[in-house]
N, C-alpha and C. Protein backbone atom coordinates (compact mmCIF):
# COMPACT_ATOMS: atom_id res chain seq x y z
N UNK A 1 31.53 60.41 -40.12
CA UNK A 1 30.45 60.93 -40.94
C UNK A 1 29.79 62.11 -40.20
N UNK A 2 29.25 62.94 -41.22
CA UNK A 2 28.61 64.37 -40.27
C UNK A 2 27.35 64.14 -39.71
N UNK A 3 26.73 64.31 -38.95
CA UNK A 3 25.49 64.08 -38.84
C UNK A 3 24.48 65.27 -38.71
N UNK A 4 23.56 65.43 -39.06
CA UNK A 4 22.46 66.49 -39.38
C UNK A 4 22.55 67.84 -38.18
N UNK A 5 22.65 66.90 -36.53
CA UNK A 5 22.84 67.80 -35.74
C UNK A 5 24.28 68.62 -35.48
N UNK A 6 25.15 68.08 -36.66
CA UNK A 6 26.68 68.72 -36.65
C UNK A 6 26.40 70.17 -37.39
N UNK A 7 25.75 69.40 -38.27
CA UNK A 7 25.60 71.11 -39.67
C UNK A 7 24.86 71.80 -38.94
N UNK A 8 23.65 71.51 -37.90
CA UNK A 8 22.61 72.59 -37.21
C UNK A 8 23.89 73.20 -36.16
N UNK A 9 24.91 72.57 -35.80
CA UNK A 9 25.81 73.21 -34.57
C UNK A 9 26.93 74.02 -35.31
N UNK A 10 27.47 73.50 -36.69
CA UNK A 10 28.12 75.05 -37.28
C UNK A 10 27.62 75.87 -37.79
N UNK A 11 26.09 75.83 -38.29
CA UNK A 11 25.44 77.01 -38.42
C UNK A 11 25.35 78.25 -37.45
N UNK A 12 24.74 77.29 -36.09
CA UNK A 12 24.57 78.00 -35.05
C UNK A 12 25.52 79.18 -34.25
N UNK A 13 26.68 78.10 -34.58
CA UNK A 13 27.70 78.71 -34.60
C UNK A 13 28.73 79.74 -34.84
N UNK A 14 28.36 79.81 -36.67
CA UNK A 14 28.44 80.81 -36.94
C UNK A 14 27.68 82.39 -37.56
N UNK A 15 26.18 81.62 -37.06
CA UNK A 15 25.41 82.67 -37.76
C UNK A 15 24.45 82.89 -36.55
N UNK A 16 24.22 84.42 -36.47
CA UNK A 16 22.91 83.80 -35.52
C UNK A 16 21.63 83.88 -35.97
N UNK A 17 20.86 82.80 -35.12
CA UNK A 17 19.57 82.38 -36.05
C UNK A 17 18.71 81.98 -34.65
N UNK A 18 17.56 82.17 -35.20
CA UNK A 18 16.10 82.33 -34.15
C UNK A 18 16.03 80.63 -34.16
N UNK A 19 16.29 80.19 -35.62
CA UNK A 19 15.88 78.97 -35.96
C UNK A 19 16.32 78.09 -37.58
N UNK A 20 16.91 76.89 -36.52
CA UNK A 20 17.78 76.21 -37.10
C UNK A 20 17.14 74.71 -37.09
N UNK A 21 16.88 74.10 -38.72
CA UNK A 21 16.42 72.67 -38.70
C UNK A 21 17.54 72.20 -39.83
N UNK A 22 17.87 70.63 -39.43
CA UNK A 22 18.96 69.93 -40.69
C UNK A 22 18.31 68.76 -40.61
N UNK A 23 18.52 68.49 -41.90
CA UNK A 23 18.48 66.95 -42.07
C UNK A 23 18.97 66.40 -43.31
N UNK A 24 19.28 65.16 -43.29
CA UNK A 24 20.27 64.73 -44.18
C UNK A 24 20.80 63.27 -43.90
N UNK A 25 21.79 62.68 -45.34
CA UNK A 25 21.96 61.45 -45.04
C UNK A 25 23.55 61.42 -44.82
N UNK A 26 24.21 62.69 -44.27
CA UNK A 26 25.60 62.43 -43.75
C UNK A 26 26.57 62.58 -45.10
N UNK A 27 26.26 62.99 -45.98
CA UNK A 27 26.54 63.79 -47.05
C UNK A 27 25.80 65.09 -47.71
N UNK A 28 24.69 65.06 -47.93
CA UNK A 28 23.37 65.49 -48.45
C UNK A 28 22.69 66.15 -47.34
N UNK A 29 22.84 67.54 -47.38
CA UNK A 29 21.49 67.94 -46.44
C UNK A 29 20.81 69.02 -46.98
N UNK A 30 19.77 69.10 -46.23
CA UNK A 30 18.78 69.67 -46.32
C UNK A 30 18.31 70.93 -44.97
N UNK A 31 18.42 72.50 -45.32
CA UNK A 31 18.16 73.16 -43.69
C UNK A 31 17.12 74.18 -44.26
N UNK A 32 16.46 74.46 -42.99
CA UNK A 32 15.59 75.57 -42.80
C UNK A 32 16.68 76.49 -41.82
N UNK A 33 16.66 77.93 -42.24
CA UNK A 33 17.08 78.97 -41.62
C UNK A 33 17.17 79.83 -41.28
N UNK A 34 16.60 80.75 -39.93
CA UNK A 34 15.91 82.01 -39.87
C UNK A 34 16.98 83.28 -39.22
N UNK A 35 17.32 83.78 -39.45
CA UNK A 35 17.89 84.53 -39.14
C UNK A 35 17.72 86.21 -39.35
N UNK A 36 18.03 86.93 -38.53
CA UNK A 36 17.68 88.33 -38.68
C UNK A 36 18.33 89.02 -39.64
N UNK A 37 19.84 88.14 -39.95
CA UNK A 37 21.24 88.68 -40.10
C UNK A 37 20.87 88.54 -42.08
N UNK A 38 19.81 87.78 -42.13
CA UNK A 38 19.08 87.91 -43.67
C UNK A 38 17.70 89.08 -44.06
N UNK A 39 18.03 89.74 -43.36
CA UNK A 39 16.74 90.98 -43.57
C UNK A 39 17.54 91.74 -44.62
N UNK A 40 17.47 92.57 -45.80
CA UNK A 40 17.66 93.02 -46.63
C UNK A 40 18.72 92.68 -47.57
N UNK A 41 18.81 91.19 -47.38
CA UNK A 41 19.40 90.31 -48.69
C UNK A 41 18.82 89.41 -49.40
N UNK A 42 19.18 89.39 -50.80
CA UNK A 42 18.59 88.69 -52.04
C UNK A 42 19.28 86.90 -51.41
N UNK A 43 18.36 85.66 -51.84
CA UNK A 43 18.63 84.61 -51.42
C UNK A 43 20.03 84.16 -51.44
N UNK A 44 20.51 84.70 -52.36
CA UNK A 44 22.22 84.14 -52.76
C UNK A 44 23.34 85.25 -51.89
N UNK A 45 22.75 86.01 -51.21
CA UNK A 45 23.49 86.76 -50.51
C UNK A 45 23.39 86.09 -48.76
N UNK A 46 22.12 85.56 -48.52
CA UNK A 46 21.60 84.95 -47.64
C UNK A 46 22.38 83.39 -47.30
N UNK A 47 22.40 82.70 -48.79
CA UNK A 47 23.28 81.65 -48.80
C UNK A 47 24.56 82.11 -48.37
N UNK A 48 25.46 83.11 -48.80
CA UNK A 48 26.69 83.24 -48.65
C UNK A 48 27.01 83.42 -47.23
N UNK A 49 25.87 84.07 -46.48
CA UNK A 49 26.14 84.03 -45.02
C UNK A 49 26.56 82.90 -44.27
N UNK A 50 25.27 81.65 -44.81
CA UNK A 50 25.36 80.37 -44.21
C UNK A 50 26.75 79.44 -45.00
N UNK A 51 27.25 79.61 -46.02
CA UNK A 51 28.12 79.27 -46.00
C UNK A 51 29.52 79.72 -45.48
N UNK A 52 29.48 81.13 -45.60
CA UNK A 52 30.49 81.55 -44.59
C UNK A 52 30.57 81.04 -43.35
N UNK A 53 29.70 80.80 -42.71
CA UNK A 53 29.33 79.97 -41.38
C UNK A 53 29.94 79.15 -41.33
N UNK A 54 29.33 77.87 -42.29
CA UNK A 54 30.29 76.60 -42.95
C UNK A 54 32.02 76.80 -43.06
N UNK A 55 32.34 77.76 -43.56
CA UNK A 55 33.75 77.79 -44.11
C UNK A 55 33.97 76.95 -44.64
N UNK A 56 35.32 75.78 -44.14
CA UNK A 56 35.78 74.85 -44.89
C UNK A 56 35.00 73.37 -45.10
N UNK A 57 34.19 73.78 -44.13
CA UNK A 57 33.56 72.52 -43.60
C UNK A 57 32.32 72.00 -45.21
N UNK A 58 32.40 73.34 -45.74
CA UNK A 58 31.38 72.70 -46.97
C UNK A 58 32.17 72.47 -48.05
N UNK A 59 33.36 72.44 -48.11
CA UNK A 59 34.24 71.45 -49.31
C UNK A 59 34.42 70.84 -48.70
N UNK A 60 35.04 69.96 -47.53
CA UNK A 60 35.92 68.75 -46.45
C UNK A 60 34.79 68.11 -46.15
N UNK A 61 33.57 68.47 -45.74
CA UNK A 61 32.98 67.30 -44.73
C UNK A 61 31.55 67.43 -45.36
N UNK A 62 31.02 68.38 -45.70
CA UNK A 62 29.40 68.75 -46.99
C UNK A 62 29.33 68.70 -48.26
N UNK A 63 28.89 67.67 -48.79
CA UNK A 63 28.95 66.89 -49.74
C UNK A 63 28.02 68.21 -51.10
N UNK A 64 26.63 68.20 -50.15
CA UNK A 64 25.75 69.02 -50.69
C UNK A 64 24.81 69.63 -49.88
N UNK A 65 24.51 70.88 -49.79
CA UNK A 65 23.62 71.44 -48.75
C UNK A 65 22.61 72.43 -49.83
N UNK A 66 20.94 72.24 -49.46
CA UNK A 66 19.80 72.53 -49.79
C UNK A 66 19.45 73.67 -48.78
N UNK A 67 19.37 74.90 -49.20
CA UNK A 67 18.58 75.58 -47.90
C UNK A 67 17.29 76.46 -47.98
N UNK A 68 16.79 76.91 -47.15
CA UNK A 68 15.55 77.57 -47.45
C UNK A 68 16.04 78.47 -46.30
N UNK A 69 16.10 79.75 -46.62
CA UNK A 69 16.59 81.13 -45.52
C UNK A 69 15.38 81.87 -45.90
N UNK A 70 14.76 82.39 -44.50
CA UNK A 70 14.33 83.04 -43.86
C UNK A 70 14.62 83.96 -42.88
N UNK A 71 14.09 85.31 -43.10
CA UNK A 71 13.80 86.73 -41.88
C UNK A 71 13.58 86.34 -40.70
N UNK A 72 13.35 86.37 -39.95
CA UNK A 72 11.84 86.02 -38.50
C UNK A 72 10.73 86.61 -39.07
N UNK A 73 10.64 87.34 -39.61
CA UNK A 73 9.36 87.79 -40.34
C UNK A 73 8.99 87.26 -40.88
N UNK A 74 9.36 86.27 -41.88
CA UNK A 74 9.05 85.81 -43.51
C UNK A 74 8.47 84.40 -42.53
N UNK A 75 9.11 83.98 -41.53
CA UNK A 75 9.09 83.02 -41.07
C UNK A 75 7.39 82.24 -39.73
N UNK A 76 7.59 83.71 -39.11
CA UNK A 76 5.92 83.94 -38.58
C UNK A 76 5.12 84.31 -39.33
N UNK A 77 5.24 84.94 -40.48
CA UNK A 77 4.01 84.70 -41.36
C UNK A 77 3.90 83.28 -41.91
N UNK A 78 5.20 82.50 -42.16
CA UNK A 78 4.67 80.78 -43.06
C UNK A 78 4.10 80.14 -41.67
N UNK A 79 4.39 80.20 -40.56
CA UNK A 79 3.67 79.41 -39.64
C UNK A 79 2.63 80.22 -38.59
């Protein structure tokens, strides 16, 4: 089964990001994701990054993934 800190380690992996949170029940997750590499893309262009990241791994082993992508900008202003 995948576990939450697997999907935070192929993200990491393949994207780079300031900041990476998962959680989930080993099918089902849920991420926060900040990355620079999302500065002048619309959300679904932003998704395609993080799934490119994923590759195969989000038909074979990710059941369903929820995300919320963030700039570093967008991101020090919410906190």
């Amino acid at each position: 089964m995948v576990r939450p800190d697997d999907v935070k380690t192929y993200i990491e992996q393949g994207l780079a990001c300031e900041h990476v949170s998962v959680s989930g029940d080993g099918q089902h997750f849920e991420a926060t994701i900040v990355s620079a590499a999302f500065a002048g893309k619309n959300r679904v262009q932003q998704h395609q990054l993080v799934y490119k990241a994923l590759g195969d791994r989000m038909r074979a082993e990710i059941h369903a993934l929820s995300m919320h992508t963030m700039t570093p900008d967008e991101w020090r202003a919410k906190n």
